[in-house]
Protein backbone atom coordinates (compact mmCIF):
# COMPACT_ATOMS: atom_id res chain seq x y z
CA UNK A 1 41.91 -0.44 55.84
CA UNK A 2 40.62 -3.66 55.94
CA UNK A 3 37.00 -4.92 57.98
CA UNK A 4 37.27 -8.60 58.54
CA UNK A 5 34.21 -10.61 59.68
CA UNK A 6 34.72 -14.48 59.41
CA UNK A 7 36.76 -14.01 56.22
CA UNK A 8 39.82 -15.59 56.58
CA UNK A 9 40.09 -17.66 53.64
CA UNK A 10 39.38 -14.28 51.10
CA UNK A 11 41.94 -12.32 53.78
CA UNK A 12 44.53 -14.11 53.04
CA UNK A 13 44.45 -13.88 49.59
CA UNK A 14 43.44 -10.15 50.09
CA UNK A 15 46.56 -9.66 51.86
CA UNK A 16 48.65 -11.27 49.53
CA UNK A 17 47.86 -9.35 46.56
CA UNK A 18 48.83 -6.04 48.73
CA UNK A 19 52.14 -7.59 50.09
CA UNK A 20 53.38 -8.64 46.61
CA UNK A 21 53.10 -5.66 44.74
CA UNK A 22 56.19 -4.30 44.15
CA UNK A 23 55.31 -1.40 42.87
CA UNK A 24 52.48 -0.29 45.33
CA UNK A 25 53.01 3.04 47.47
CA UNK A 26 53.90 2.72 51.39
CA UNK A 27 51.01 1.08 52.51
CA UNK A 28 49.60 1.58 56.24
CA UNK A 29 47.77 -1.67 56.50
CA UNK A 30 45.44 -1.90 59.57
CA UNK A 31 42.45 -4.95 59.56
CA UNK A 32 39.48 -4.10 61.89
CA UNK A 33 38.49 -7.63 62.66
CA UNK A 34 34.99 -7.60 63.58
CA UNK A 35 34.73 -10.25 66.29
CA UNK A 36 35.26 -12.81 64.01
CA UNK A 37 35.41 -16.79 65.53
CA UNK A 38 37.00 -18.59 62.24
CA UNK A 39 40.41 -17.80 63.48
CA UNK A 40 41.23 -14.66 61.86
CA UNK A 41 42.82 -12.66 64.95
CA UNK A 42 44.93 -15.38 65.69
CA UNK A 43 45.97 -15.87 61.93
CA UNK A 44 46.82 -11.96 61.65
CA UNK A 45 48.51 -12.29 65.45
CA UNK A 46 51.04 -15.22 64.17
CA UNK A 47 51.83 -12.66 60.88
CA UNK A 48 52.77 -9.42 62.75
CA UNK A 49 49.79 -7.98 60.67
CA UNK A 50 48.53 -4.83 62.37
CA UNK A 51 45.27 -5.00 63.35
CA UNK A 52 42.31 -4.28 65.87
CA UNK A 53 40.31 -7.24 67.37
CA UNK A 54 36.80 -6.27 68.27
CA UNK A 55 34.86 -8.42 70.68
CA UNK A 56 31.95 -8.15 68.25
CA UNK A 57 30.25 -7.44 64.37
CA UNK A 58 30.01 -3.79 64.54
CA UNK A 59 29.21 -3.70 60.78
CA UNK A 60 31.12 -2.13 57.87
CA UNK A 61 30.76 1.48 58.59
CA UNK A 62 31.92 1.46 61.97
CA UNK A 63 34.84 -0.64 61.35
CA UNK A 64 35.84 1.46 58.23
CA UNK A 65 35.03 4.94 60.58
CA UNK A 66 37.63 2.83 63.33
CA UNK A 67 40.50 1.99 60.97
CA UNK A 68 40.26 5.18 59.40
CA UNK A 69 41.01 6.85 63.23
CA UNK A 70 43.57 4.97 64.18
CA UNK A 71 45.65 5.38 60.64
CA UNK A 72 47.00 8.84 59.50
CA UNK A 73 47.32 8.54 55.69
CA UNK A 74 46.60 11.56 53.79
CA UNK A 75 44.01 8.72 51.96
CA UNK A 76 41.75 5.97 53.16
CA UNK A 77 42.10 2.71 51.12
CA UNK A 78 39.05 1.24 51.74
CA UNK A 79 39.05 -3.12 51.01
CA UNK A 80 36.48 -5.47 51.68
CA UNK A 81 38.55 -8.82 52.54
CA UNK A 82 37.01 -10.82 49.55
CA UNK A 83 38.87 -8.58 47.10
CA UNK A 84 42.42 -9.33 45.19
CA UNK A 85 44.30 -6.27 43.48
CA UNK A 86 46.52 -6.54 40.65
CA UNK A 87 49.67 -5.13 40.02
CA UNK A 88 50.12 -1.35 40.11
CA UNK A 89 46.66 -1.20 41.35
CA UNK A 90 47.42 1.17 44.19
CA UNK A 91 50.05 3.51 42.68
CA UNK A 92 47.39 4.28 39.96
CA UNK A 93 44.75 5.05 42.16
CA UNK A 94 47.29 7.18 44.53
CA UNK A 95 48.15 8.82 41.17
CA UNK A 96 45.05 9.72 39.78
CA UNK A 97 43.67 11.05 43.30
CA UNK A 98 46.94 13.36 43.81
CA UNK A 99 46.99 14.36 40.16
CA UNK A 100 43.34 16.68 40.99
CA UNK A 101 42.32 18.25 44.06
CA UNK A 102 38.73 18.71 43.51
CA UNK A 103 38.49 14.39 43.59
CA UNK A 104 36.74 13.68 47.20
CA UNK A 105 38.15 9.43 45.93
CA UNK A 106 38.72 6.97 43.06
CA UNK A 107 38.13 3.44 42.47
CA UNK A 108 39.12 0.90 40.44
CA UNK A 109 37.42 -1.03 37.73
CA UNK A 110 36.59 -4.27 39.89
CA UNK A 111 35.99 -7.39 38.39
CA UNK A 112 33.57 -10.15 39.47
CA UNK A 113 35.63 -12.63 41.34
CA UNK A 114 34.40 -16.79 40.76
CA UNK A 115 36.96 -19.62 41.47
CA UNK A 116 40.26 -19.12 42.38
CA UNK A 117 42.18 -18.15 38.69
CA UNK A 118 41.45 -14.34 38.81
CA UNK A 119 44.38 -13.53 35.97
CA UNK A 120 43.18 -16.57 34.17
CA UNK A 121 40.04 -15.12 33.13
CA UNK A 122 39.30 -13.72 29.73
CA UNK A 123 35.99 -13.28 29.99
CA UNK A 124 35.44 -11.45 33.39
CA UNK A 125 32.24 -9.79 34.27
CA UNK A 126 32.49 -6.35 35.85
CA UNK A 127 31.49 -5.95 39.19
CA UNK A 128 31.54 -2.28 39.51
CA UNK A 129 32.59 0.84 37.00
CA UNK A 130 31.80 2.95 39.43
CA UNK A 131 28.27 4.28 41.19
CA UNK A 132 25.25 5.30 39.52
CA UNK A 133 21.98 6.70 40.90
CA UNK A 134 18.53 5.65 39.47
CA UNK A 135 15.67 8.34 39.04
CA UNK A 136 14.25 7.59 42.30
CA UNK A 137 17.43 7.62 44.22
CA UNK A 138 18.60 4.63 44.54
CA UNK A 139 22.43 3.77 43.70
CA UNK A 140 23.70 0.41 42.18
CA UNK A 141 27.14 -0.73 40.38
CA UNK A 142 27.48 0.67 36.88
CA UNK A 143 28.14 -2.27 34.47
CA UNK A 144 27.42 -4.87 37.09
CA UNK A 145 26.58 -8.36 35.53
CA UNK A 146 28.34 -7.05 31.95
CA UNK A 147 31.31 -8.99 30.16
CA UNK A 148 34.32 -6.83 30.22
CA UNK A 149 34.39 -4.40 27.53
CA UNK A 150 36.71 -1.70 25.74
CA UNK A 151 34.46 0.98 26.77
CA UNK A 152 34.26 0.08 30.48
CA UNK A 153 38.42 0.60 30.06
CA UNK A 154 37.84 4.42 29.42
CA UNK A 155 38.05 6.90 32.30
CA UNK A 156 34.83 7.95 33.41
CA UNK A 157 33.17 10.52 36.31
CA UNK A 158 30.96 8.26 38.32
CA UNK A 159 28.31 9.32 40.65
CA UNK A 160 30.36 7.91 43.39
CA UNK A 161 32.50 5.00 44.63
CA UNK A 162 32.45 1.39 45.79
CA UNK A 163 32.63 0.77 49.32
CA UNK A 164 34.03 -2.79 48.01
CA UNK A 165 37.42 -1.09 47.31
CA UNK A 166 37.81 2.70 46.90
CA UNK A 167 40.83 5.27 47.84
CA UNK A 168 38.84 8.51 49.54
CA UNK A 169 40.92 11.62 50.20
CA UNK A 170 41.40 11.89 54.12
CA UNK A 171 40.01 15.25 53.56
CA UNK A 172 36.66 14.25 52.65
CA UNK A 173 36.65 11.76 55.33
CA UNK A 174 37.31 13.92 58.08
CA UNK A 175 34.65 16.46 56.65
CA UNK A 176 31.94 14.33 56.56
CA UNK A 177 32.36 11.97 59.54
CA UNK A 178 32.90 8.90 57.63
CA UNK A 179 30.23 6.28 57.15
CA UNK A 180 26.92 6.70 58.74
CA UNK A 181 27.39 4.15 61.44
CA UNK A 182 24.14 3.41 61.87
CA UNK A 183 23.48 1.97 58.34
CA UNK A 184 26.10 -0.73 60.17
CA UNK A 185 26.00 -2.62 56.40
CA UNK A 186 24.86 -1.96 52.44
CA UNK A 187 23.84 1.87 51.12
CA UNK A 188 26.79 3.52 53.53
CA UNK A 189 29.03 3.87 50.30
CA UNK A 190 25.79 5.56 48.99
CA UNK A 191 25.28 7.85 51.45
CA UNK A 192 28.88 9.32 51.89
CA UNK A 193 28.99 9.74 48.17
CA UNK A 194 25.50 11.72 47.76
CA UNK A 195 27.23 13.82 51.00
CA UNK A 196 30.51 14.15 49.37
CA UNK A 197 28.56 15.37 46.25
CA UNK A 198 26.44 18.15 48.02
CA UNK A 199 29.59 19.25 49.87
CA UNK A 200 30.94 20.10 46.14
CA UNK A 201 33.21 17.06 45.58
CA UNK A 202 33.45 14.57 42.50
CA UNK A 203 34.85 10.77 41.92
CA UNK A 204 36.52 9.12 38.92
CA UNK A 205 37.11 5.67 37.96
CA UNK A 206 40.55 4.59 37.28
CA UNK A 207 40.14 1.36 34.98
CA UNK A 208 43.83 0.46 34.35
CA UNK A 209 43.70 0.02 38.09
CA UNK A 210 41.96 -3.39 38.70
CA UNK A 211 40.59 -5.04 41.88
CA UNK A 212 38.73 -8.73 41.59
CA UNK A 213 36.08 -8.91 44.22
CA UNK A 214 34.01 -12.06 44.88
CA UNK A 215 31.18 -10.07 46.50
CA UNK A 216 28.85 -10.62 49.80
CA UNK A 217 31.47 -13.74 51.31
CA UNK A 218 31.58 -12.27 54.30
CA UNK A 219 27.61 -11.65 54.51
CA UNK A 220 26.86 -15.02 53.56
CA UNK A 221 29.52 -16.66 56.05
CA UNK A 222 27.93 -14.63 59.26
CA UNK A 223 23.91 -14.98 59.09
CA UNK A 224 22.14 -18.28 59.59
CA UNK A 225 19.48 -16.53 57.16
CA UNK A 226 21.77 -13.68 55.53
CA UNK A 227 19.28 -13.28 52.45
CA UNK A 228 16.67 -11.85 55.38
CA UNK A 229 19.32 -9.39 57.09
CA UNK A 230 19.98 -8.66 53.32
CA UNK A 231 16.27 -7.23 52.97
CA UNK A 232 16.43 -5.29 55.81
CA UNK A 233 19.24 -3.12 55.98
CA UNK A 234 19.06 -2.63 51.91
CA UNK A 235 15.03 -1.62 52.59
CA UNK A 236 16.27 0.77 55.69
CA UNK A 237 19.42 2.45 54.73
CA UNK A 238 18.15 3.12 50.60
CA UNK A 239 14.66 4.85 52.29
CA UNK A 240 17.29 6.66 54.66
CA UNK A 241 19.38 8.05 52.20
CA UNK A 242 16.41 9.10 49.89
CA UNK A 243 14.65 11.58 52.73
CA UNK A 244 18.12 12.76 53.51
CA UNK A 245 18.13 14.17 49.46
CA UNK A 246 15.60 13.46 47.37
CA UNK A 247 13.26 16.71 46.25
CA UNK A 248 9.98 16.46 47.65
CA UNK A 249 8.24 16.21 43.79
CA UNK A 250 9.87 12.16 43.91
CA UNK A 251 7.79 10.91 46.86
CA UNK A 252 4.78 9.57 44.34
CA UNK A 253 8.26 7.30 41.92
CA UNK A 254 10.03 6.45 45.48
CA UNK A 255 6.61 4.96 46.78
CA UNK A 256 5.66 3.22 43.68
CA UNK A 257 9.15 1.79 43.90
CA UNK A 258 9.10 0.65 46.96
CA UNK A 259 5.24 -0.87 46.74
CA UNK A 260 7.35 -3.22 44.21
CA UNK A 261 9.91 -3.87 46.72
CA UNK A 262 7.33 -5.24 49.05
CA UNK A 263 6.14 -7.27 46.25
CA UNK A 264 9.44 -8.65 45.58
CA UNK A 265 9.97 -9.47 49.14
CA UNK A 266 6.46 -11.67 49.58
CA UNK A 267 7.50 -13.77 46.60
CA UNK A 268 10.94 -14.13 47.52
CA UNK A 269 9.92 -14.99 51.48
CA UNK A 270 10.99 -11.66 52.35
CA UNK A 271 8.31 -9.31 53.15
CA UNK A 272 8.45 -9.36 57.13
CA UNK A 273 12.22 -8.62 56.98
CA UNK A 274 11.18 -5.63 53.64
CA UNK A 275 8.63 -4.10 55.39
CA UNK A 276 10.55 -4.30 59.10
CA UNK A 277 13.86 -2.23 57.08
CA UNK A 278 11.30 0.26 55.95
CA UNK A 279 9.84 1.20 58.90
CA UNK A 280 13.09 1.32 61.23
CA UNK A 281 13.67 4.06 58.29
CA UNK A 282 10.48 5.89 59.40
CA UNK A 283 11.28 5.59 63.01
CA UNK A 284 14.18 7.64 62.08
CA UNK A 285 12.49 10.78 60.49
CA UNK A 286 13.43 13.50 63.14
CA UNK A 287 16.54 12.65 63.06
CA UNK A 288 17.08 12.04 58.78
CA UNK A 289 15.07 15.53 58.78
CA UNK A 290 17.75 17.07 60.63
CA UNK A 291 20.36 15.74 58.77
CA UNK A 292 18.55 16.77 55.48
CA UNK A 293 18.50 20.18 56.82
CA UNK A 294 22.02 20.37 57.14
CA UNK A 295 23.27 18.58 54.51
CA UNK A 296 20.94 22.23 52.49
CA UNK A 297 22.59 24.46 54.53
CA UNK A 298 26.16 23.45 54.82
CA UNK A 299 26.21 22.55 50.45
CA UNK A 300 24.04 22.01 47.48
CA UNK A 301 21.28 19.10 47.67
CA UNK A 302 21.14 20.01 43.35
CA UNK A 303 24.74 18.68 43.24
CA UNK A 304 23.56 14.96 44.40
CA UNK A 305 20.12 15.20 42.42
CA UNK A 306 22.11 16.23 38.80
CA UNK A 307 22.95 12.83 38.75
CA UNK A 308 20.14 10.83 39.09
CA UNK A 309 19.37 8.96 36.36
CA UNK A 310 22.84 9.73 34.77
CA UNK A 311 25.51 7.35 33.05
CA UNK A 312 28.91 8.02 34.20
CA UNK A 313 30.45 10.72 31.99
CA UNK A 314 33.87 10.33 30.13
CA UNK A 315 36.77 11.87 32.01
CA UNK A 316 39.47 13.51 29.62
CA UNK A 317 43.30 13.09 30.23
């Protein structure tokens, strides 16, 4: 499953590192094209891909939520279009995800994408090793920045998993409704993975399965000031996610944190668009109350908090 917003260029190459892997599993390969103008419908319309054209951006989550109706897999693959997967990618991921029942999804070890030679590189940096939370609740890309290393090729029990490319049992998907819609972009992947982990299910990352990943093409190719739009869903949907689990005894570390985020966003030229995310966040309290309430009574808000502040742990086997 595929979103596609004014993307065809990383598409393309997307698509091509699915269709010529021989060894990949049946694929059912559906591209929500989210009302893109660069020629992207009419590019998967000439190649008999399957897809759906929407008349306009609907964001990530939705599109992800759509594909993931209109496909019956027992598993969601889960791309952004700026990624490229390497050989055996898939059947690893399919394999580790089968091999235990109690995994809600897996991802791969994705590499930072920059030029065109992704096999060429020696030196890649890592993108993600999977999700990690901070002590105040907010998630980020383990390893992100970091030269590849032998330790980031070891197994591991993340948090949770990157929306940039991910396999998520249909099970859990069903179960928890999919992405929060209304994030539209940035901190879904974060959300369904603190739900998945109250509802009592765990993640692993899979590094001999790799996935290159240039990171925010789309973003930057659809905003005349995407840096802004940036600030303001990241402010909203992080401050969403924390009400929905954080104990009451963080409120004093989240608001320090976030005084610094407004900080951050007056230097950087930011602060209108900061401070606007933040209190569309606020606006949303009844309804993020209500949603915390369930998310206690239905599972285990302790089962999301154990891991804040926590590295990924090794996985054996």
């Amino acid at each position: 499953m595929i979103p596609n917003w004014n993307s065809l260029q990383h598409l393309r190459r997307c698509l091509g590192s699915l269709a010529g892997d021989d060894s990949a599993p049946e694929v059912e390969l559906l591209v929500v094209d989210n009302g893109s103008a660069d020629g992207s419908v009419s590019y998967l319309e000439a190649e008999g891909i399957s897809h759906v054209a929407l008349p306009e951006n609907t964001g990530f989550a939705a599109a992800v939520n759509l594909g993931a109706r209109r496909t019956g897999a027992d598993a969601v693959l889960v791309l952004n279009a700026d990624t490229v997967l390497e050989p055996g990618c898939l059947a690893a991921l399919l394999a580790a995800l089968d091999a235990d029942s109690e995994l809600g999804g897996v991802q791969p070890l994705i590499l930072q994408l920059e030029g065109d030679a992704a096999a060429a590189d020696e030196s890649p940096r890592v993108y993600s090793a999977g999700q990690s939370l901070t002590r105040d609740g907010r998630g980020f890309e383990e390893a992100a920045g970091e030269p590849r290393q032998p330790r980031h090729l070891a197994s591991s029990e993340p948090f949770g998993v990157c929306g940039a490319a991910c396999l998520l049992r249909r099970e859990l998907f069903a179960e928890l409704g999919g992405y929060d819609e209304a994030y539209v972009s940035f901190c879904e992947d974060v959300d369904l993975n603190m739900r998945a982990r109250i509802a009592g299910w765990s993640f692993a990352t899979v590094p001999e399965a790799v996935v290159w990943h240039v990171g925010n093409a789309t973003w930057q190719a659809g905003f005349a000031n995407p840096g802004a739009e940036n600030s303001r869903l990241v402010a909203r949907n992080r401050l969403a996610t924390q009400i929905k689990f954080m104990p009451a005894s963080s409120i004093p570390r989240i608001a320090a944190v976030e005084a610094g985020a407004l900080a951050r966003g007056a230097a950087q030229r930011r602060l209108a668009a900061t401070a606007r995310g933040k209190l569309e966040a606020l606006r949303w309290l009844p309804r993020l109350r209500g949603e915390r309430r369930r998310l206690a009574a239905s599972g285990d808000l302790s089962r999301a908090r154990a891991w804040l502040g926590a590295a990924p742990a090794p996985r054996r086997g």
